[in-house]
Structures are given as C-alpha cells and as structure tokens.
Protein backbone atom coordinates (compact mmCIF):
# COMPACT_ATOMS: atom_id res chain seq x y z
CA UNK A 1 0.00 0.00 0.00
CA UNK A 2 1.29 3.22 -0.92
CA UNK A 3 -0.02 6.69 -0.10
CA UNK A 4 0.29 8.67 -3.45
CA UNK A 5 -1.12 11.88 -2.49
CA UNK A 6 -3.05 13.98 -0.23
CA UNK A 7 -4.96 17.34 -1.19
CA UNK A 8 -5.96 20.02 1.59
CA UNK A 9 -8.99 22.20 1.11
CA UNK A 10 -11.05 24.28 3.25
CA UNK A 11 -14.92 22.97 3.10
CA UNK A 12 -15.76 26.75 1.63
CA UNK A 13 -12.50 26.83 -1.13
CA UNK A 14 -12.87 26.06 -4.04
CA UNK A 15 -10.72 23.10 -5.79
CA UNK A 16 -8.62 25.93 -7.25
CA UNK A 17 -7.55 26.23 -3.78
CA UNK A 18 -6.77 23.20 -2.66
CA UNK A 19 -2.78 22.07 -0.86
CA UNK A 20 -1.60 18.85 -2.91
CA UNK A 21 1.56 17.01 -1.06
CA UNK A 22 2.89 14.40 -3.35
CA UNK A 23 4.68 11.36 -1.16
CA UNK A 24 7.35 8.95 -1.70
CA UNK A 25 8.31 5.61 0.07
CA UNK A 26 10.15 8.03 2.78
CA UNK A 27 9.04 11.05 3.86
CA UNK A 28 10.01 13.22 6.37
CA UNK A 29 7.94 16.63 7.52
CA UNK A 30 10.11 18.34 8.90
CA UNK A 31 10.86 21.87 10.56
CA UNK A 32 13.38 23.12 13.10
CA UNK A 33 10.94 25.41 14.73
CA UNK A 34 7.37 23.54 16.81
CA UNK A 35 4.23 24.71 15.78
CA UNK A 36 4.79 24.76 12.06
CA UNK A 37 1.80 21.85 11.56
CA UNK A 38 3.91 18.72 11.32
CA UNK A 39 1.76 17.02 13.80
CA UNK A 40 -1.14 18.11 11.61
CA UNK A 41 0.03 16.90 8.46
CA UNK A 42 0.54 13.58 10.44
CA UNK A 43 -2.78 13.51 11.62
CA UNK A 44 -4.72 14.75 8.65
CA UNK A 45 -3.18 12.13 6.59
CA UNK A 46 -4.53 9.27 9.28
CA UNK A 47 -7.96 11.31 9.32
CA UNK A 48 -7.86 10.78 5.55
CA UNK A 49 -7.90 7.21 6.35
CA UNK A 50 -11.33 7.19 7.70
CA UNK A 51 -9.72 7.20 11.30
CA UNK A 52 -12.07 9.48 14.54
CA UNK A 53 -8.61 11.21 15.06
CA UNK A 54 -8.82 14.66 16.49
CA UNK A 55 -6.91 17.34 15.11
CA UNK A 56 -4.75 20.07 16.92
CA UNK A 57 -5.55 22.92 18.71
CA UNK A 58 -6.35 25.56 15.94
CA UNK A 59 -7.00 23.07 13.20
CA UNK A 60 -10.55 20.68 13.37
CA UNK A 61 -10.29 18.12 10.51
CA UNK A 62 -14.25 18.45 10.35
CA UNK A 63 -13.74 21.94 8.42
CA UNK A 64 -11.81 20.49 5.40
CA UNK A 65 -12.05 18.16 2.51
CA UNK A 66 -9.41 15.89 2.62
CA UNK A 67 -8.39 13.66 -0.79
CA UNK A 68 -6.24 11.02 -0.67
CA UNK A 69 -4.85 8.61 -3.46
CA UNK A 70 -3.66 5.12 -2.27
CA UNK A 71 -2.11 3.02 -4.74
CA UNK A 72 -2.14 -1.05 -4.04
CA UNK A 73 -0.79 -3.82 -6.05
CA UNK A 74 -4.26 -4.21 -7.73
CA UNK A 75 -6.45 -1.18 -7.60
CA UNK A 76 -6.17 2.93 -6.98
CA UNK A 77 -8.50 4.35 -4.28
CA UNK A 78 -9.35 7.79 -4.24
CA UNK A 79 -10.86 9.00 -0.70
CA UNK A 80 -12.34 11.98 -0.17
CA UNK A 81 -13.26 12.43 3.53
CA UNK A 82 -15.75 15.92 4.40
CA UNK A 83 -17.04 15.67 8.13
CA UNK A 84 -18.80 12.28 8.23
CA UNK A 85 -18.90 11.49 4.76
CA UNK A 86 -16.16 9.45 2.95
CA UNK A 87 -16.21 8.70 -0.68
CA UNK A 88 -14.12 5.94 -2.24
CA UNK A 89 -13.93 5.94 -6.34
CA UNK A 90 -17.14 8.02 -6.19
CA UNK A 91 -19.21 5.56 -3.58
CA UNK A 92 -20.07 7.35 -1.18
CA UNK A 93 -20.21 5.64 2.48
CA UNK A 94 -20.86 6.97 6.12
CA UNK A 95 -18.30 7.10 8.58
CA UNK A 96 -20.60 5.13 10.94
CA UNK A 97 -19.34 2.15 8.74
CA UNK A 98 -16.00 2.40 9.29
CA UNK A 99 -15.63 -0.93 9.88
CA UNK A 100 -16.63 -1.50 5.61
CA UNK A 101 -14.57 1.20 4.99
CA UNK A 102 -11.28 -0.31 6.65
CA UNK A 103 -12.24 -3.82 5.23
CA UNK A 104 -11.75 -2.75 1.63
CA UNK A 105 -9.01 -0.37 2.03
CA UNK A 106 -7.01 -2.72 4.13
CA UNK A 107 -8.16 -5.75 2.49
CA UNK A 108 -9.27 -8.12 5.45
CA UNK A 109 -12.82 -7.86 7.56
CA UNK A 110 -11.85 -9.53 11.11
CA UNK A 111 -13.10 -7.35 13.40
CA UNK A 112 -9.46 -7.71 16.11
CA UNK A 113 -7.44 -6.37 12.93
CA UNK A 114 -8.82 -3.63 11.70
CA UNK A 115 -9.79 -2.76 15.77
CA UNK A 116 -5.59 -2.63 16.55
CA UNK A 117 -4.65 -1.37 12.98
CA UNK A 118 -4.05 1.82 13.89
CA UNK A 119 -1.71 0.95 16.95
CA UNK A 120 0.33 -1.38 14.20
CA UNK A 121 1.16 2.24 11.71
CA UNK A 122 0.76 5.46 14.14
CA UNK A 123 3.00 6.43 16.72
CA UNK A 124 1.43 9.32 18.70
CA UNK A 125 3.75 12.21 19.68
CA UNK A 126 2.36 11.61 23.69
CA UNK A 127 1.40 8.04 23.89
CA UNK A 128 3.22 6.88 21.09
CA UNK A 129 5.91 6.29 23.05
CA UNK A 130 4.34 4.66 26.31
CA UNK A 131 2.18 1.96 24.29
CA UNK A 132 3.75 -1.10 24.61
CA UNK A 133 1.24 -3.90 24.59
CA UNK A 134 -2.00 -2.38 25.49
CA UNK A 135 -3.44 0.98 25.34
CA UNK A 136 -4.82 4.07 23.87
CA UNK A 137 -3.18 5.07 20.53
CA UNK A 138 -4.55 8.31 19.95
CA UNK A 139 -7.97 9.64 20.71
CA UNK A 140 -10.22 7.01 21.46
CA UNK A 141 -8.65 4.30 19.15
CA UNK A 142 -7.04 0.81 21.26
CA UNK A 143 -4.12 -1.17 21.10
CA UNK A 144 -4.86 -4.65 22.84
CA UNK A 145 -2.02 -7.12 22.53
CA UNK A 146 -4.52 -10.51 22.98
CA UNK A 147 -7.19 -9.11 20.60
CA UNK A 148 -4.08 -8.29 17.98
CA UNK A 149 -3.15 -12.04 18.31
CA UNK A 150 -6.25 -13.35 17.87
CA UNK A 151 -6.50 -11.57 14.71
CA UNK A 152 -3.78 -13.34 13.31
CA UNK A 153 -5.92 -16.70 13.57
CA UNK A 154 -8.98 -18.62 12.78
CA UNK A 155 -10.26 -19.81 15.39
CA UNK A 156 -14.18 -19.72 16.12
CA UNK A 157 -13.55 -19.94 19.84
CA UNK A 158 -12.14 -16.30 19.84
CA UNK A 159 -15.84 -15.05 18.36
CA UNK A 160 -17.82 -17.28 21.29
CA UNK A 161 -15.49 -15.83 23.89
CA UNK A 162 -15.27 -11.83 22.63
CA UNK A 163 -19.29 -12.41 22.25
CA UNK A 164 -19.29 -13.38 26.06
CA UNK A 165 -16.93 -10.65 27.14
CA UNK A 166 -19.19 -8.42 25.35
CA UNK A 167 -22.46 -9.63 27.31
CA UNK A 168 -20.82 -9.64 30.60
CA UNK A 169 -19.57 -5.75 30.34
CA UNK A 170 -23.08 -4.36 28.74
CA UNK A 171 -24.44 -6.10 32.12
CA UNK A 172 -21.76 -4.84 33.70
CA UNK A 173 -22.70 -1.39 32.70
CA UNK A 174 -26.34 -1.74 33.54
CA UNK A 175 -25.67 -2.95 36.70
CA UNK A 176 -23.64 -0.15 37.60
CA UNK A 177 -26.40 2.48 36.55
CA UNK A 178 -28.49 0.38 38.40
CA UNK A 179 -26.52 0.81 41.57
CA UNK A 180 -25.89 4.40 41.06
CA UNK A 181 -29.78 4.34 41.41
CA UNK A 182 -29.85 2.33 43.96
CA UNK A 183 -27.67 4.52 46.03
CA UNK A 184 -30.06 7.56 45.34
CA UNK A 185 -32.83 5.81 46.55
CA UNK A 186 -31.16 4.46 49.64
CA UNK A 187 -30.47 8.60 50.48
CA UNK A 188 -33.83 9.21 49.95
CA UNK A 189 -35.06 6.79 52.31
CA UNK A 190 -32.28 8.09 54.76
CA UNK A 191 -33.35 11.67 54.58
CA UNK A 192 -36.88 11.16 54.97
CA UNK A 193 -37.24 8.14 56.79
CA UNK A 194 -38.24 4.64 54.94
CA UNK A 195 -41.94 4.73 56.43
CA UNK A 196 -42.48 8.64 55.42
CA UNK A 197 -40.50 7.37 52.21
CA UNK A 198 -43.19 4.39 51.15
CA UNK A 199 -46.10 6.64 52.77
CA UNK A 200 -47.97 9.93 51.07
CA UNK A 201 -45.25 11.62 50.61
CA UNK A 202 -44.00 9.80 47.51
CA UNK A 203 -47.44 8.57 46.88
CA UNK A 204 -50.50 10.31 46.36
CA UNK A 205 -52.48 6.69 46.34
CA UNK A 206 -52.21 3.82 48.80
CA UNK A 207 -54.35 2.16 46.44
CA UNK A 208 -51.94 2.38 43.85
CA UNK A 209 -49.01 1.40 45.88
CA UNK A 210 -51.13 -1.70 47.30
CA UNK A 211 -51.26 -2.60 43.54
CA UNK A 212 -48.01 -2.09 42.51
CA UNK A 213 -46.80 -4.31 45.67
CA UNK A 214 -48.85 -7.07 44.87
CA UNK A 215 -47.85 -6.73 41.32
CA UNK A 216 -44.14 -7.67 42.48
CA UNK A 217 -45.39 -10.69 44.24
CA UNK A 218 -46.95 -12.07 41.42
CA UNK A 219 -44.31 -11.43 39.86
CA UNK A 220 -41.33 -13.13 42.24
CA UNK A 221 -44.11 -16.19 42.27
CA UNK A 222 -44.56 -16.50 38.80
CA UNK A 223 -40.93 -16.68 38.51
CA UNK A 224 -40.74 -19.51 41.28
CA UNK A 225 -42.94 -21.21 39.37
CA UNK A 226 -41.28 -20.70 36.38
CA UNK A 227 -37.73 -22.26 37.73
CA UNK A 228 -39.45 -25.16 38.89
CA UNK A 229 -41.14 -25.76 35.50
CA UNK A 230 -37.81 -25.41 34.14
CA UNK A 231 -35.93 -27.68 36.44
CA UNK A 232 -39.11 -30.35 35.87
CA UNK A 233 -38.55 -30.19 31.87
CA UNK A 234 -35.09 -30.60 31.94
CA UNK A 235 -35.49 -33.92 34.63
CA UNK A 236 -37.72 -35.27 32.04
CA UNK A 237 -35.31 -34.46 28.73
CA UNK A 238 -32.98 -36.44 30.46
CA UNK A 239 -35.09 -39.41 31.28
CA UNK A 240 -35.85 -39.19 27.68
CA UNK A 241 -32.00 -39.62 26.99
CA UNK A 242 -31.02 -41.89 29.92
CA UNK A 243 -33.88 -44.24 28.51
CA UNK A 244 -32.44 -44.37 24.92
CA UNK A 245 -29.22 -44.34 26.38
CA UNK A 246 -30.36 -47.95 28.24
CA UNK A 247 -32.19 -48.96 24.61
CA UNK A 248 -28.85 -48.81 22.81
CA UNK A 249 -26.76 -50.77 25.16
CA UNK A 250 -29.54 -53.73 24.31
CA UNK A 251 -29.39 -54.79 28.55
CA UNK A 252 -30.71 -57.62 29.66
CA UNK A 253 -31.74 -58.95 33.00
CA UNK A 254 -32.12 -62.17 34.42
CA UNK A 255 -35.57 -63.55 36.31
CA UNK A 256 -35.63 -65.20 39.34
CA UNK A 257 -36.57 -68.27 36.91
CA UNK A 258 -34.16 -67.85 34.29
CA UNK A 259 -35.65 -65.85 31.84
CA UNK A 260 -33.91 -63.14 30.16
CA UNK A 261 -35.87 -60.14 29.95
CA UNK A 262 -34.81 -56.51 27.80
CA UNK A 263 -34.75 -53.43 29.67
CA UNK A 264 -36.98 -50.96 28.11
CA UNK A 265 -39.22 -48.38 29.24
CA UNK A 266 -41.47 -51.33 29.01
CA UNK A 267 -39.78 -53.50 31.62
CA UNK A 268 -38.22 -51.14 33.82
CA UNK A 269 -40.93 -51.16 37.00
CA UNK A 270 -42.68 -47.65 36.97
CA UNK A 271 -40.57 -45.60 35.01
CA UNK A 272 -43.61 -44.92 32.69
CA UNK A 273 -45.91 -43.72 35.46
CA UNK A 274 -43.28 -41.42 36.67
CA UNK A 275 -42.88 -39.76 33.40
CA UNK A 276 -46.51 -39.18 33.04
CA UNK A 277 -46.42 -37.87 36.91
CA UNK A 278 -43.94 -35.59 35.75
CA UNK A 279 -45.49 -34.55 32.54
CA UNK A 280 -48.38 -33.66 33.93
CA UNK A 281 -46.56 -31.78 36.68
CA UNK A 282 -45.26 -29.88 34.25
CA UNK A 283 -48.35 -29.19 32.25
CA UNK A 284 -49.71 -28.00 36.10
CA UNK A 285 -46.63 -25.52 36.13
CA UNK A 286 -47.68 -24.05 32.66
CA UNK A 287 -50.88 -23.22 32.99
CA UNK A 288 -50.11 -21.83 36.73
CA UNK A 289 -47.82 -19.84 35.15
CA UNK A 290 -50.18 -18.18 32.61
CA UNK A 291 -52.69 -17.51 34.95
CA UNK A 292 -50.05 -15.75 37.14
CA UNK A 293 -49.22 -14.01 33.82
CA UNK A 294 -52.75 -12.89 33.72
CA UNK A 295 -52.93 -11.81 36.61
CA UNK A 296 -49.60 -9.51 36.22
CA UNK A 297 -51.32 -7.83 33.11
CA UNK A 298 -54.42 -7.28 34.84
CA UNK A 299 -52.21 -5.52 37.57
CA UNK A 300 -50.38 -3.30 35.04
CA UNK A 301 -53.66 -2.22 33.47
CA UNK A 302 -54.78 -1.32 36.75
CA UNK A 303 -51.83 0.30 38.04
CA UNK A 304 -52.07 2.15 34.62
CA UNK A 305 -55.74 3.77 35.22
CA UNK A 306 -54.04 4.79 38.92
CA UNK A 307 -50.67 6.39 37.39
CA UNK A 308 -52.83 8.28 34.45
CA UNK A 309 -55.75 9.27 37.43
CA UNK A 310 -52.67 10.45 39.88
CA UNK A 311 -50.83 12.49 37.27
CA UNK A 312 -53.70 14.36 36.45
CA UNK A 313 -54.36 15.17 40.29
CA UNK A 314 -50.91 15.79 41.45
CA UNK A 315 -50.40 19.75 40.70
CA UNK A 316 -47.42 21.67 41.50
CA UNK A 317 -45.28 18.49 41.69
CA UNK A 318 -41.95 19.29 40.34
CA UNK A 319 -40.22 16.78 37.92
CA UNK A 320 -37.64 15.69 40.92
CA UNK A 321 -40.47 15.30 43.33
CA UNK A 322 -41.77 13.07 40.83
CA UNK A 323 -38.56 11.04 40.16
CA UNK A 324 -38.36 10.93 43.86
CA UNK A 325 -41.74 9.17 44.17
CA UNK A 326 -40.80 6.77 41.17
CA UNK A 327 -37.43 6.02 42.71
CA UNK A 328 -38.95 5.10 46.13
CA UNK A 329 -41.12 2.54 44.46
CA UNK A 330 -38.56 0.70 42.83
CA UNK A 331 -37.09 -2.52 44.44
CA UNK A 332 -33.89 -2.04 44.05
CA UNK A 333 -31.14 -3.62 47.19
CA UNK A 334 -27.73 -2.02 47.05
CA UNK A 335 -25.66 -5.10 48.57
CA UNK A 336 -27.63 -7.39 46.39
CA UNK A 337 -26.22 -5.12 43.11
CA UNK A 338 -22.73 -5.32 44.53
CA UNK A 339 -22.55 -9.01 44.79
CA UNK A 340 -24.10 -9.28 41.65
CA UNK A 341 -21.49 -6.50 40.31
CA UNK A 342 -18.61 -8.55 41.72
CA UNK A 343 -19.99 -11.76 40.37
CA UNK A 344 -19.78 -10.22 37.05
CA UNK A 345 -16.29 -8.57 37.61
CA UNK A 346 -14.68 -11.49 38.44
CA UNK A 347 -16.80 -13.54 35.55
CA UNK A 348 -15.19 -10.87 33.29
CA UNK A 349 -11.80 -11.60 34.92
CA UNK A 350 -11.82 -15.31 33.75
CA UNK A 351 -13.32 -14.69 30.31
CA UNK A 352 -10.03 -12.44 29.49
CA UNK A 353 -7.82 -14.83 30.77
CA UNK A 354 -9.47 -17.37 28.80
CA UNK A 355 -9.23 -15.27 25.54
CA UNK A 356 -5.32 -14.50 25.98
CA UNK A 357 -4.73 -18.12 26.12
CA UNK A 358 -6.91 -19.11 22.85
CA UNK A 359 -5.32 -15.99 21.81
CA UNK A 360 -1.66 -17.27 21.95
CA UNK A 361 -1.88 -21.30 22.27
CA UNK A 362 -0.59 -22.71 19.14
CA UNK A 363 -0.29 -19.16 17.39
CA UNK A 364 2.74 -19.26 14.55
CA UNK A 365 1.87 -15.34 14.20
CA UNK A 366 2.98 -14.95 18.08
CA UNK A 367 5.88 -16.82 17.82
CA UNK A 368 6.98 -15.27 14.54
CA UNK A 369 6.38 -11.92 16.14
CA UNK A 370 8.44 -13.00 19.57
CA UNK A 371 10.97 -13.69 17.18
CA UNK A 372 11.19 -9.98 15.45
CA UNK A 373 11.35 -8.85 19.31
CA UNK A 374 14.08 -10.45 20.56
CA UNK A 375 15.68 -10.31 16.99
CA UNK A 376 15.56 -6.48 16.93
CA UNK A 377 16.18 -6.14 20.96
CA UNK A 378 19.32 -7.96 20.72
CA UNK A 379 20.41 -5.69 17.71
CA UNK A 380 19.48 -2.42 19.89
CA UNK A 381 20.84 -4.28 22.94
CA UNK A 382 18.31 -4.24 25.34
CA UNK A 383 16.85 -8.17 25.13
CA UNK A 384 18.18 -8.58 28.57
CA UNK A 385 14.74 -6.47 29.87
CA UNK A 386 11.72 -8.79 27.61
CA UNK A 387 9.89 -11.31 29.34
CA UNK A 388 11.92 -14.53 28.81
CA UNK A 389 9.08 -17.23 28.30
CA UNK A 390 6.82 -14.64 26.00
CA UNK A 391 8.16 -11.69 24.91
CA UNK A 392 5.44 -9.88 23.44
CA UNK A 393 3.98 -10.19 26.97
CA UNK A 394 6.53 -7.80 28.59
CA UNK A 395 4.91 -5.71 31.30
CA UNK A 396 6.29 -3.31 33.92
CA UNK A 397 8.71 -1.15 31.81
CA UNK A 398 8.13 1.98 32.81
CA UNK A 399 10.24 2.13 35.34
CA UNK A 400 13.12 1.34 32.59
CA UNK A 401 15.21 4.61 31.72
CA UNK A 402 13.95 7.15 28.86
CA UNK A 403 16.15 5.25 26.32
CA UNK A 404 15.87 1.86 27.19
CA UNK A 405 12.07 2.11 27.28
CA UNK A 406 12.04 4.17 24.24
CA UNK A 407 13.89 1.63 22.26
CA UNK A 408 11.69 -1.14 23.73
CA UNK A 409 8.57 0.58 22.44
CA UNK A 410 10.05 0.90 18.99
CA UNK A 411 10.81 -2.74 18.94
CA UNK A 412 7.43 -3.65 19.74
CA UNK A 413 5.42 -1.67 17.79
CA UNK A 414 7.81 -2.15 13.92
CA UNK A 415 7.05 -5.60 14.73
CA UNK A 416 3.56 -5.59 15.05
CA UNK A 417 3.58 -3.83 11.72
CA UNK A 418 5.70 -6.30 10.10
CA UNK A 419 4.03 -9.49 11.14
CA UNK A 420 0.58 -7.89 10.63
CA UNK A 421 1.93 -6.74 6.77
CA UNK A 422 2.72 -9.93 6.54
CA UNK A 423 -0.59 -11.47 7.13
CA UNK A 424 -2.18 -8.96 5.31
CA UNK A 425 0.05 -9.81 2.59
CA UNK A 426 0.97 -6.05 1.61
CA UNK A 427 3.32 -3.29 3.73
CA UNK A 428 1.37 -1.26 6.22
CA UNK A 429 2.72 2.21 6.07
CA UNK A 430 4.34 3.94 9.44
CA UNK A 431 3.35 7.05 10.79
CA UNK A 432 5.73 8.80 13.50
CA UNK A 433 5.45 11.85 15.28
CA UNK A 434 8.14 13.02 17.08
CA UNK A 435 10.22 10.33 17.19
CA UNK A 436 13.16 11.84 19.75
CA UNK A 437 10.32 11.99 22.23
CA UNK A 438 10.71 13.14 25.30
CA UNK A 439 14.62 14.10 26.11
CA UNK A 440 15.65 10.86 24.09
CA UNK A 441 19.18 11.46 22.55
CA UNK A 442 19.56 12.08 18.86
CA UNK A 443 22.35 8.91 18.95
CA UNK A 444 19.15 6.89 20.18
CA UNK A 445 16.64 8.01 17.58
CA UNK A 446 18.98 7.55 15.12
CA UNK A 447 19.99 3.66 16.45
CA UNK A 448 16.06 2.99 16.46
CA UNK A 449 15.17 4.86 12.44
CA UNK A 450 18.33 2.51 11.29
CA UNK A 451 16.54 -0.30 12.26
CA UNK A 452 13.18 0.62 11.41
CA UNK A 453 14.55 1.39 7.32
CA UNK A 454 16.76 -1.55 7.79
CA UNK A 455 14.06 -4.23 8.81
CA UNK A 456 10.76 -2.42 6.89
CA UNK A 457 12.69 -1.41 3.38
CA UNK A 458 9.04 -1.45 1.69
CA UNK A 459 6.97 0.14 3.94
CA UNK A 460 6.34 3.54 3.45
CA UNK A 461 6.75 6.06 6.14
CA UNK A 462 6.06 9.28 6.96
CA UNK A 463 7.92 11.14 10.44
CA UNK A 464 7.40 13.91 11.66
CA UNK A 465 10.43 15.92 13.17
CA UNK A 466 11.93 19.05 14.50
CA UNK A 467 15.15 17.38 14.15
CA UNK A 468 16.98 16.51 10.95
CA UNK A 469 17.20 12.86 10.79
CA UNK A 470 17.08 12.18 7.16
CA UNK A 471 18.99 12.24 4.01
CA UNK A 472 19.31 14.14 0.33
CA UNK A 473 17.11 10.92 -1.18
CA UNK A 474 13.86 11.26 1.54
CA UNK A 475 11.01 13.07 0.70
CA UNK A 476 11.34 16.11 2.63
CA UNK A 477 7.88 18.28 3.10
CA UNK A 478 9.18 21.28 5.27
CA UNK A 479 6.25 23.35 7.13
CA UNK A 480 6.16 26.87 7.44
CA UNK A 481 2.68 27.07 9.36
CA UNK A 482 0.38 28.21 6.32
CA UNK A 483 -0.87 24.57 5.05
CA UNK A 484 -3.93 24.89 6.99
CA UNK A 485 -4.42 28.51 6.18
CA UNK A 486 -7.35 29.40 3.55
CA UNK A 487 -5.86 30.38 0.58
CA UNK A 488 -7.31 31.56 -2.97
CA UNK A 489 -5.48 30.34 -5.45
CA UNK A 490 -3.79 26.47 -6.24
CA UNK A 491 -0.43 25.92 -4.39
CA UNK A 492 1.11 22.30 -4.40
CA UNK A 493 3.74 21.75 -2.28
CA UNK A 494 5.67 18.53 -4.16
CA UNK A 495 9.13 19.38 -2.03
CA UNK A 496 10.45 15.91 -2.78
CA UNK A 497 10.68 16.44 -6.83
C-alpha cells in the first residue's frame, strides 16, 4: 500500500484552492521550529484514512475536505473524507461504517485487525511512546495485545469468547447504573425516613401502591414457578435420553426363573408412570404460570388507570419530586447489586484470561512476532529487559530509563507492523510523530530509524520531526505554518521532486 497523495482544502474553497503534497516511500515533515503543523500533516493524513482522530488545537479536521490517493498492487482508491462522509472511487459511504470502509481499504474484515490497525502504523507524539502492549493510541482508538493475536488466527472460539466478554460488560454497565440508582434511593429513604418514604409523601395513592406491591409478588411467584417448570422439563429431557441411552446398550436382566428379559421403558418397574407424573406436573406448572401471567397484566392495566388518574391530580409536583416518588417505588437492594457487580467482575476476569490463552496457544503469528522482538532487541541491545518465556507479553517497563524504554517501544510496535503486513500480505505504512520523544538522545533516535529502514525497506513512512534525521534521497515536506491557512489560489507543495 502506498499513499500517493493527499490534497488540503477548506470545506468553503474552491478546488482551485486546494494544498496537494505528493509522497514517496520516505518522507520526512520536517521543521526546526514547533508549531509549524507537522503534527497536523501527520494527523490529517490518518484522518484521511477514515480514522475518529482529532486534530490540533487551531485546526478541526471536520472543516476540510481531505483527498487522498492510495495506490495497491491491484487497484487505486481515491478518498475523499468531508465531516462524516467518505467517498471511495465516487461511492459514497458513512463514517458510521467504518468498519466496511477499513475492510476494503485494508483488504481483510476480522473485526481484532482492523480494531488494533491503527496501533500497528501510528505512533502518537504523547502516547506513542508509552504503548507497549496495550493501550490508547490516539484519541479514542485501542491497542490490545490478545485481541491483535487473535487476529492473526482462525479460530471460532475467539468469536464465542469476545461475544461473552461483550455480554458480561453491557451487564456490567447496567448494573452499575443500576446501583448508582440504587444509592439515590437508599439517600432518599435516609433523609426522609423509609416509612415517610413508602407513605404519602412519595405517593399520592395507597391504592396504587397496594397494587403495585402485589404486582411484584406475582411477579417473584410467577418466577418460582417458572424455575421449577424449568428444572421439571429438563429432569424429564434427560429421562428421555437416559432411557435411549439404556435402549442402545440392548441390557438384559435375568428372572428369578431364568428368563432373560430386555430393559426398556417397558420392563423397567414404573418408570412410565413417573414420566406421566412428571409430565403432567409440568403441564400444572404451565398453565399456573399463565394464569399468574394474567394476573400480572391485569395488575399493570390497573396500576395504569391509577398512574394516568394520579398524574392528572398531582399539581405543582416538580419533575424531581416526581422522580423521587418513582425512585422510592422501585425494588432495588444495594448489597444485592454489589454481589451481583462482583460476580460479574470477576466472571469478566476469567473470560479475558481465557481469551489471551486461545489468543496465543498454538499461534505461529505470536511466535513469529516473539521472534522480530528479541531479533531487533538484541540488535538495539536491550533483550536482557523482555519477558523470557513470551516476549510480546513484557509488562512493567516503565520504570526502565527514557532510552531503554524508548527503544523497547520501537521494537514492539515495527514488529507488530511487520508481522501484521505480513498477514495482510501487503506493507502497512508507518506514521511517526516526534520520534526523539521526550529528552531521548539524537544517537538513540537515530539507532532505532536505522533499524526501522533496515528491517521495513518497503513500507512507506512518513515522520514527523523538529530534528533533521534524514537524508538528500527522503522526501522532505518542510512546514512553514500556512498549510492549513485558507488560501485563494492552487499551491502544491511537491518538495520531494
């Protein structure tokens, strides 16, 4: 994949006024003073993308028309990104579908890769250079080491597993508002006192409230009944089984007399009239429960006529003093939440570690990309700090020095590019802002962008500097501060001719 081209326009401009940048394989935007827009270029080109990356602080994205031409081994692509609308070769898509967007530009739809794309190619000027494994990238785009791997492979467990995850934080998340509500109510009953609280003062009808209490116990009952319904049909699906089970193993028995006799739902003594016991147990259950179900929709019509009949007579209530009388009513147990809360946490818990290790067990894309690590750490000397058994699992670096940790971080992050471009089966392009970071020695920047055009000859790159770090045959786009200014007439910038 190579970026060809990107052209700059404000939304009101004209096309006569666009900013064209022609790239090569290696391109450097460089200045020697900050501010110039290098870290805007750098982001605009990633916004060009499709990426919900947020511009700088006197430049929003959202008030240009970007155009960008990619080149690939098969097609060109043409992108032209306005606010929320993208358009690719003239089709025009929303950049609520992101996900289709990313699927044909990068040429793969599983949902982990084109989720930890972006932390494979951009290297944020701030957290750039603390993402390691896991993490934010920039904005609200992830990095997640486990969901990267299980990119790499095909394994249907991974779906059942993220689909659980999923589940258990969206319950997660209701439980918590529920809580939070919870908590509210438990202060109102504190202030005021629970018997004032579930008296007149939160409602106008004890009528009403009579209803809507004995609307919860048919409903707790119903779901007693329920359970044991349950419970009594799954007893009886596995008598079904346990009997066929018996059937297929052709048993016999032997009479006190000597005659052999099959065992069969036939011959085994009362197994038939307990089924039928059951089934009509069950039956019993059913209709117990529909009546109960009756009964609840009775209730709620009732409790209906009340709530319509107390609306219109409660006057001068003010919307809080009616969320307050709502609130009391509902049966909600704050300890009860937080065990359930817990439950869930540590449900969660297990799920992840369960994903990491489908994630990684026999995964050639992890132990190809272990290999890169400990390849390129050796080279940078620093292999002596990676995790011995896993590499790519290295935690607890930040402790490391500035340059240690900074090479570390390079390491990591080239090789998640490579192996992924690998996969893929075409070069990801780099994008690196600021790559002498925070007080990082130019001799260390320039050990790490050795390696980097050493080890990813192919990919292009584009980095973003204050410092001069390249050479006569790189692209080099120099900033002046203006590319972002409106402008009324055509000026392309194609420094690199």
């Amino acid at each position: 994949m190579i970026i060809d081209s990107i052209s700059i326009r404000e939304i009101n401009e004209s096309d006569a006024d666009k900013r064209i940048i022609n790239f090569k394989e290696r391109n450097f935007i460089f200045s020697e003073e900050n501010s110039t827009g290098k870290t805007t270029l750098l982001r605009c080109i990633v916004y060009g993308l499709g990426y919900d990356i947020p511009g700088t602080w006197n430049v929003d994205f959202r008030n240009y028309c970007i155009e960008t031409k990619i080149n690939t081994e098969d097609e060109t692509y043409v992108i032209v990104r306005q606010g929320k609308t993208i358009k690719i070769n003239d089709v025009e898509y929303s950049i609520d579908d992101i996900g289709s967007i990313h699927a044909l530009l990068f040429k793969t739809d599983k949902t982990e890769i084109l989720e930890n794309l972006l932390g494979t190619m951009y290297f944020d000027q701030e957290k750039g250079w603390t993402l390691l494994n896991r993490g934010y990238v920039i904005g609200s785009n992830s990095f997640f080491i486990e969901s990267y791997l299980a990119g790499l492979i095909d394994n249907p467990q991974i779906i059942d597993i993220s689909n659980e995850i999923n589940q258990v934080k969206a319950d997660i998340a209701k439980y918590n508002s529920m809580l939070s509500l919870a908590k509210y109510k438990q202060t109102l009953v504190e202030l005021n006192g629970e018997d004032r609280a579930e008296r007149s003062d939160y409602c106008s009808n004890p009528v009403l409230e009579e209803k809507r209490k004995e609307r919860r116990e048919l409903l707790y009952d119903k779901k007693e009944i329920e359970v044991k319904r349950k419970k009594l049909q799954s007893v009886i699906e596995k008598n079904d089984k346990f009997l066929k089970w018996i059937a297929d193993l052709s048993l016999y028995v032997k009479s006190p007399s000597g005659e052999e006799i099959p065992v069969t739902e036939d011959t085994i003594v009362g197994f038939k009239d307990n089924e039928l016991l059951n089934k009509l147990e069950e039956q019993r259950l059913l209709l117990l429960e529909r009546e109960y179900e009756k009964k609840i929709i009775d209730a709620d019509r009732i409790i209906q006529e009340y709530e319509e009949n107390e609306n219109q007579l409660i006057k001068g209530e003010t919307i809080l003093q009616g969320y307050d009388r709502r609130v009391i009513d509902l049966p909600l147990d704050v300890n009860q939440i937080e065990k359930i809360l817990k439950r869930l946490r540590n449900k969660l818990e297990e799920l992840k570690k369960t994903y990491s290790k489908v994630a990684q067990d026999n995964n050639q894309w992890k132990d190809r990309l272990n290999s890169y690590i400990i390849e390129y750490a050796k080279i940078l000397d620093v292999d002596d700090y990676l995790e011995v058994s896993n590499p790519c699992m290295t935690r607890n670096l930040k402790k490391l020095s500035g340059a240690i940790f900074h090479k570390l971080i390079f390491i990591f992050r080239i090789s998640y590019n490579k192996v992924l471009s690998e996969k893929l089966g075409f070069n990801l392009p780099f994008f690196i802002d600021s790559p002498s970071g925070r007080e990082i020695q130019d001799i260390t920047v320039e050990e790490t962008l050795k390696l980097l055009f050493s080890e990813c000859s192919g990919h292009q790159m584009f980095i973003a500097s204050i410092k001069r770090f390249h050479t006569d045959n790189d692209n080099e786009i120099l900033m002046n501060g203006t590319l972002f200014d409106s402008v009324t007439k055509q000026l392309e910038l194609d420094l690199g001719v």
